[in-house]
C-alpha atoms as a PDB file:
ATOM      1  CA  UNK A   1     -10.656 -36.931 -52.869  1.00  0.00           C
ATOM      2  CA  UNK A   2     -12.838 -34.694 -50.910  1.00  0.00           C
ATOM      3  CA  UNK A   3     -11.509 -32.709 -48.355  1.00  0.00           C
ATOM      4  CA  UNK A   4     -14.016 -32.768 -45.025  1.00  0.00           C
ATOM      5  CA  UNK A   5     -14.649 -29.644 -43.354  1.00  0.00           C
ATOM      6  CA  UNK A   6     -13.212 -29.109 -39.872  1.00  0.00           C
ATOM      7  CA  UNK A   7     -14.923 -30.347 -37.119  1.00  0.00           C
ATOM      8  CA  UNK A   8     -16.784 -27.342 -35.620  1.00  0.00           C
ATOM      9  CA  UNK A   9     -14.715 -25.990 -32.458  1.00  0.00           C
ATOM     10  CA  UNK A  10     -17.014 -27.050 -29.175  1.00  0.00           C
ATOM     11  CA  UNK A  11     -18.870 -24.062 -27.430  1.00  0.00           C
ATOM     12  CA  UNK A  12     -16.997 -22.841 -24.477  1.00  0.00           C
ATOM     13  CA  UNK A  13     -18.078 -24.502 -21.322  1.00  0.00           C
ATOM     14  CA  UNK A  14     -19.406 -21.588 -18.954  1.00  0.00           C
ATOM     15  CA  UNK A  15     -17.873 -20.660 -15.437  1.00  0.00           C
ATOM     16  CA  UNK A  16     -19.517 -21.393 -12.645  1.00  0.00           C
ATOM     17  CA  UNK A  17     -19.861 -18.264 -10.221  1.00  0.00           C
ATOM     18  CA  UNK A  18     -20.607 -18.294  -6.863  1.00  0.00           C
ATOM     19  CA  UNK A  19     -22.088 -15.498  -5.574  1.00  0.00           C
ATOM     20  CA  UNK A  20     -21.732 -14.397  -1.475  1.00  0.00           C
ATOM     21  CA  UNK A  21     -23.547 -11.369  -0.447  1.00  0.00           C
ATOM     22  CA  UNK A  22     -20.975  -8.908   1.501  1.00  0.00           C
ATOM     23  CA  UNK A  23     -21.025  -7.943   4.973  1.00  0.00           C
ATOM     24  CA  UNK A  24     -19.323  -7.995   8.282  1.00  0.00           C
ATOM     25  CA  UNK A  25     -21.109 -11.612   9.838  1.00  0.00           C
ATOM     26  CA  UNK A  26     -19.495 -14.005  11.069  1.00  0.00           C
ATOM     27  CA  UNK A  27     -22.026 -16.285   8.783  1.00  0.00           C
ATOM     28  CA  UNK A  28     -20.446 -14.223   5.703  1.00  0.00           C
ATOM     29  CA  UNK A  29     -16.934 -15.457   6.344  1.00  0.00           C
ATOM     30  CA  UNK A  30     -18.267 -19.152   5.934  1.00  0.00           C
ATOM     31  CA  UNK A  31     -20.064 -18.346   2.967  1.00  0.00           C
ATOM     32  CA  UNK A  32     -17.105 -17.415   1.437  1.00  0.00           C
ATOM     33  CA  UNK A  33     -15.146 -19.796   2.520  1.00  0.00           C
ATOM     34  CA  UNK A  34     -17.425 -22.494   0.938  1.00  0.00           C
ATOM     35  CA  UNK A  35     -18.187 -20.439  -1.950  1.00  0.00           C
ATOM     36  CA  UNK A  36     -14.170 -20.076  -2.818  1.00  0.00           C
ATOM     37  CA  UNK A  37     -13.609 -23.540  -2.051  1.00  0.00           C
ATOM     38  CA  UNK A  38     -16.408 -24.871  -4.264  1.00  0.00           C
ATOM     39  CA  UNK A  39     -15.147 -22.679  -7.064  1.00  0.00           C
ATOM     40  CA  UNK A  40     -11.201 -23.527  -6.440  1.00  0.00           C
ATOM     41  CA  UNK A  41     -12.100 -27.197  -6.843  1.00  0.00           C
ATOM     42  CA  UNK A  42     -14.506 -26.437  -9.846  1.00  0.00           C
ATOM     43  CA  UNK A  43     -12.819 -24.053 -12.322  1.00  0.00           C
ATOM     44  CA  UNK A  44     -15.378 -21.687 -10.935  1.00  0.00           C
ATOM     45  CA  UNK A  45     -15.379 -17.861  -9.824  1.00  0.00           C
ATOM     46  CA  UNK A  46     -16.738 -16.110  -6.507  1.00  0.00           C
ATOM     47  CA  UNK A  47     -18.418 -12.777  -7.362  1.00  0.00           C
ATOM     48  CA  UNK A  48     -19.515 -10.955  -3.954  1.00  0.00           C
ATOM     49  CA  UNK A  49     -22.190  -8.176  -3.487  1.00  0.00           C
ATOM     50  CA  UNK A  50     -22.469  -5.039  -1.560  1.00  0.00           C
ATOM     51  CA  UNK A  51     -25.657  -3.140  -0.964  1.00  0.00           C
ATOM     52  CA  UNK A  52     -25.645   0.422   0.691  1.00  0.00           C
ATOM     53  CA  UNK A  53     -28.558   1.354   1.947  1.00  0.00           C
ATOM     54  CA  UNK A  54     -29.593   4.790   2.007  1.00  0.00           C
ATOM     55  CA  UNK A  55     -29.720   7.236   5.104  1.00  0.00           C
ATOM     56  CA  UNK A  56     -33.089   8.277   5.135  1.00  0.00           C
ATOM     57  CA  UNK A  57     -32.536  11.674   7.243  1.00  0.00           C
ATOM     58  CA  UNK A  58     -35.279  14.039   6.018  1.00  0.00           C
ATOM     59  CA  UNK A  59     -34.504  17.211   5.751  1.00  0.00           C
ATOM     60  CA  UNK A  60     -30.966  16.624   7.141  1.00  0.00           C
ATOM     61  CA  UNK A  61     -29.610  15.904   3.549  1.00  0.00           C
ATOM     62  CA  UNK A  62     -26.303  17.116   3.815  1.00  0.00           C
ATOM     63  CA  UNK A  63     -25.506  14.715   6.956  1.00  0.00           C
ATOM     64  CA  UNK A  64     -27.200  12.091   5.149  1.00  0.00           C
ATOM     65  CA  UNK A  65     -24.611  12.470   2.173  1.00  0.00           C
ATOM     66  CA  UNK A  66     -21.691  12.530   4.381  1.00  0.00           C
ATOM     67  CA  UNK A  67     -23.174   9.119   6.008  1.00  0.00           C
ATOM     68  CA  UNK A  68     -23.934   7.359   2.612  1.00  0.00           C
ATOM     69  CA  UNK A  69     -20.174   8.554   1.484  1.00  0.00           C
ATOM     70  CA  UNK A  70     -18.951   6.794   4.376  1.00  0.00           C
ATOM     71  CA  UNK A  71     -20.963   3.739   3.805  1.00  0.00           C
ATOM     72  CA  UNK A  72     -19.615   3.804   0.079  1.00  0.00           C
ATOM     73  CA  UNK A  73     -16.200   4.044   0.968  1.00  0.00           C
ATOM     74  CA  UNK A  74     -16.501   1.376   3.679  1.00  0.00           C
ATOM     75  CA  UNK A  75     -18.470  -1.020   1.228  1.00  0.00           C
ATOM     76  CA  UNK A  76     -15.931  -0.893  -0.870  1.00  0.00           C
ATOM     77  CA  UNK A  77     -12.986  -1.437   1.842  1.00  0.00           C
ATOM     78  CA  UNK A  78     -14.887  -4.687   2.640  1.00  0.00           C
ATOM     79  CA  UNK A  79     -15.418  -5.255  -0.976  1.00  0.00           C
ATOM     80  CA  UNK A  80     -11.649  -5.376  -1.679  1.00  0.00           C
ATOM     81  CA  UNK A  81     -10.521  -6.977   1.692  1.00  0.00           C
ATOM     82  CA  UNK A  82     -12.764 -10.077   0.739  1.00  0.00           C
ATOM     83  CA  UNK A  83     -11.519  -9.977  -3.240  1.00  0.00           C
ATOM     84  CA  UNK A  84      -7.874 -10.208  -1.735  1.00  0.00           C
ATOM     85  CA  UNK A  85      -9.322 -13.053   0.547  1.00  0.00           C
ATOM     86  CA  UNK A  86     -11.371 -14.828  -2.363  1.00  0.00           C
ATOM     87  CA  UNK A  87      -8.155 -14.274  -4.706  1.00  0.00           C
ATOM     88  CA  UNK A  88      -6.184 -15.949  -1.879  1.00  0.00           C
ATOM     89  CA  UNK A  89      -8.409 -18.999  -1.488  1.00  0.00           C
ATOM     90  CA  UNK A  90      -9.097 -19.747  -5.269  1.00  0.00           C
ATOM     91  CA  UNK A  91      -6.356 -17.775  -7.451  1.00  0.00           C
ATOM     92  CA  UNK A  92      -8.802 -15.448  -9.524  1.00  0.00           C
ATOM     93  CA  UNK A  93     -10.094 -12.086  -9.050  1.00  0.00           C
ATOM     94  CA  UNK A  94     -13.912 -12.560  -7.912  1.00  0.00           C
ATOM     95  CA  UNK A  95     -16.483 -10.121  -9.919  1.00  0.00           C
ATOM     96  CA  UNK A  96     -17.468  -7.753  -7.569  1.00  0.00           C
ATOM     97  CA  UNK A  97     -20.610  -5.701  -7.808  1.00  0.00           C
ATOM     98  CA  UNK A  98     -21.883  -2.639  -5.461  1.00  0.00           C
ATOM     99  CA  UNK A  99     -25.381  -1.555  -5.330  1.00  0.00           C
ATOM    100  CA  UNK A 100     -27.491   1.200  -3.081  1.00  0.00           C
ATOM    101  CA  UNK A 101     -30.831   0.288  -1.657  1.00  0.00           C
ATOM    102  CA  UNK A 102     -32.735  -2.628   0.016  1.00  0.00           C
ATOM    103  CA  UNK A 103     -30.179  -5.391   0.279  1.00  0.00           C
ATOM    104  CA  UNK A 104     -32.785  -7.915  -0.481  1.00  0.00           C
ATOM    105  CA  UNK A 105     -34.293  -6.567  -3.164  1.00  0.00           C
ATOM    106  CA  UNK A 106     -30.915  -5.437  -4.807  1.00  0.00           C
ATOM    107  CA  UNK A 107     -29.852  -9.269  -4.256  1.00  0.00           C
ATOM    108  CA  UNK A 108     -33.073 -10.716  -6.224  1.00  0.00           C
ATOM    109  CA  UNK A 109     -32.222  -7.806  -8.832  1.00  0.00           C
ATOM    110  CA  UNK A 110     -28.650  -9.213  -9.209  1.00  0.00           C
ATOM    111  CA  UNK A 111     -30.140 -12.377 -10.040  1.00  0.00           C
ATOM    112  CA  UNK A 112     -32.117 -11.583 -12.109  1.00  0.00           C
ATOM    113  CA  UNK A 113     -30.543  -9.634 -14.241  1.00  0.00           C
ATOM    114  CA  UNK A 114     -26.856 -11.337 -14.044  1.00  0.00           C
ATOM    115  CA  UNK A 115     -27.474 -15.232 -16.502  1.00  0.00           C
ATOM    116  CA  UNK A 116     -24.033 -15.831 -15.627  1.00  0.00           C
ATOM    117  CA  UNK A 117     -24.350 -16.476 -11.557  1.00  0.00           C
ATOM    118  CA  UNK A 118     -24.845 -20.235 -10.987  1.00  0.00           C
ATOM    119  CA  UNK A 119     -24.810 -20.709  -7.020  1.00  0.00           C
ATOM    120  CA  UNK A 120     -26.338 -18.257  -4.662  1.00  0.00           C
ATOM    121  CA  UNK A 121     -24.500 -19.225  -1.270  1.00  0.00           C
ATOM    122  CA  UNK A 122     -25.317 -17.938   2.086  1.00  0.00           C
ATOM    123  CA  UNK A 123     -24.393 -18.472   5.506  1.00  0.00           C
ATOM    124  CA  UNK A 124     -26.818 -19.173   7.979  1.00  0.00           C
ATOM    125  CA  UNK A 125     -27.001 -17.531  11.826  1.00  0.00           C
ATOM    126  CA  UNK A 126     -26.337 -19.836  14.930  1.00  0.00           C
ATOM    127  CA  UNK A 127     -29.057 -20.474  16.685  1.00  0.00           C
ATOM    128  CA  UNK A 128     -32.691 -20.557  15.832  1.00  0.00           C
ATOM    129  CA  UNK A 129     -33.388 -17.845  13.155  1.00  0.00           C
ATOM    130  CA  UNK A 130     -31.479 -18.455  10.097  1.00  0.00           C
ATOM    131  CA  UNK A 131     -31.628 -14.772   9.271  1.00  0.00           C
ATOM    132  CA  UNK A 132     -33.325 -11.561   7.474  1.00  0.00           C
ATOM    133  CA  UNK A 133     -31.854 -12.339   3.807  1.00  0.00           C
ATOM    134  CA  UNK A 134     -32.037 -16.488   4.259  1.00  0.00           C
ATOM    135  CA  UNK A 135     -35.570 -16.063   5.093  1.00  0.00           C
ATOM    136  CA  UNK A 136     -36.944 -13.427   2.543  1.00  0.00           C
ATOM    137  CA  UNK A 137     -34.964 -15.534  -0.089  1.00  0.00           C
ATOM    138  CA  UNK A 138     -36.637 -18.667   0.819  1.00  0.00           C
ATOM    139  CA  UNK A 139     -39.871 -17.016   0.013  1.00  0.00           C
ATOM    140  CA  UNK A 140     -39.029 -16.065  -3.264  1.00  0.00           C
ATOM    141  CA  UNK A 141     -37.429 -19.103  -4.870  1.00  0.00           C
ATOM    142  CA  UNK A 142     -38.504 -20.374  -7.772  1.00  0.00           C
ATOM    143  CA  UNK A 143     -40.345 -17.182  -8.345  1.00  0.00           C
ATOM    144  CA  UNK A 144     -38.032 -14.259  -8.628  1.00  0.00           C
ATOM    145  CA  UNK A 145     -34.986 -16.448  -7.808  1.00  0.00           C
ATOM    146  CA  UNK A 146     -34.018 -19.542 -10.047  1.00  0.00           C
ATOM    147  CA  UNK A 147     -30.883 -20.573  -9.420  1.00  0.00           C
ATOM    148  CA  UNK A 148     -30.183 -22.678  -6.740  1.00  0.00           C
ATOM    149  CA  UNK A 149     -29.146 -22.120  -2.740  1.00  0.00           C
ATOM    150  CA  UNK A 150     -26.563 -22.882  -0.997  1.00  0.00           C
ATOM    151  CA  UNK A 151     -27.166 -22.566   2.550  1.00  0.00           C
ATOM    152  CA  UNK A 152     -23.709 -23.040   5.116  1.00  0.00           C
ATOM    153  CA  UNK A 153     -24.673 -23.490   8.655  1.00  0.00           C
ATOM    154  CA  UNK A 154     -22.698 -20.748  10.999  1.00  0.00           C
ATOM    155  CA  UNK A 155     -21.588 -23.650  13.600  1.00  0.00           C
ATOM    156  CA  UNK A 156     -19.496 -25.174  10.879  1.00  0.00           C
ATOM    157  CA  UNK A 157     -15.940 -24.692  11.327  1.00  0.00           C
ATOM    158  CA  UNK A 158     -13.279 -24.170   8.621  1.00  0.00           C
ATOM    159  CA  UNK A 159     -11.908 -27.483   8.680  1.00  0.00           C
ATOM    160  CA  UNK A 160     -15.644 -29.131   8.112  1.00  0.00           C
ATOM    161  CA  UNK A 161     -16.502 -26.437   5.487  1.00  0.00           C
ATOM    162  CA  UNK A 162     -13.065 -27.796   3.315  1.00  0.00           C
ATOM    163  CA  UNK A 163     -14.023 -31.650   4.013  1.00  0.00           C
ATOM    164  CA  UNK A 164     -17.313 -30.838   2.337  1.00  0.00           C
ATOM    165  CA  UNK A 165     -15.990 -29.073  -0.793  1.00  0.00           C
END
């Protein structure tokens, strides 16, 4: 009798990452929340972003160092605070990445370059204006950006942002 050959093993089923752009807002801190939530209940991972932008100080280029120094070292304060936070919320270490230079065109860079992210999620400001990044991003999807949005309105509180996830 013939012996059949194994079954081939089945490809491994990709991660899901969610990826939160970095900053101080209070819009940020429901990104995050949603983003970890979505990825707790998922199997996913959060991976979070930090631009620097540069100091453009002219001839003043040693106080411009100092400043962008500074802005490094506080990037990646806020980069680790928020890991610990995401770690927290879902139980894995999110990917973290740290860029200098225009925050929005670093964040259409990321995604283009990185295959792997599968959710861009954002918060959106209260009130009228849903922001700088929001809006330049909604003018470039489906061109430079092809994954899809999430957007998390900032008058959501923590309790509604879980009953959605």
């Amino acid at each position: 009798m013939a012996e059949e050959a194994p079954a081939p093993a089945p490809a491994p089923i990709q991660e899901r990452v969610f990826l939160v752009v970095a900053d101080e807002s209070e819009e940020m801190k429901n990104a995050l929340r949603f983003a970890c939530r979505r990825a707790q209940h998922s199997g996913g991972r959060v991976a979070l972003l930090a631009v620097i932008e540069p100091a453009d100080l002219g001839n003043w280029l040693g106080v411009g160092q100092v400043i962008e120094d500074n802005e490094r070292r506080d990037a990646e304060a806020l980069l680790h605070r928020l890991a610990d936070e995401a770690y927290r919320m879902t139980g894995k270490m999110p990917t973290l990445h740290l860029r200098e230079g225009d925050r929005r065109e670093e964040l259409v860079q990321l995604l283009q370059e990185e295959s792997g992210i599968s959710l861009l999620v954002l918060g959106t400001a209260r009130g009228s204006s849903p922001g700088p990044l929001v809006t330049h991003l909604m003018s470039n999807l489906g061109k430079n950006v092809r994954i899809p949005l999430t957007l998390v309105p900032g008058e959501l509180t923590p309790e509604e942002i879980d009953a959605v996830t």
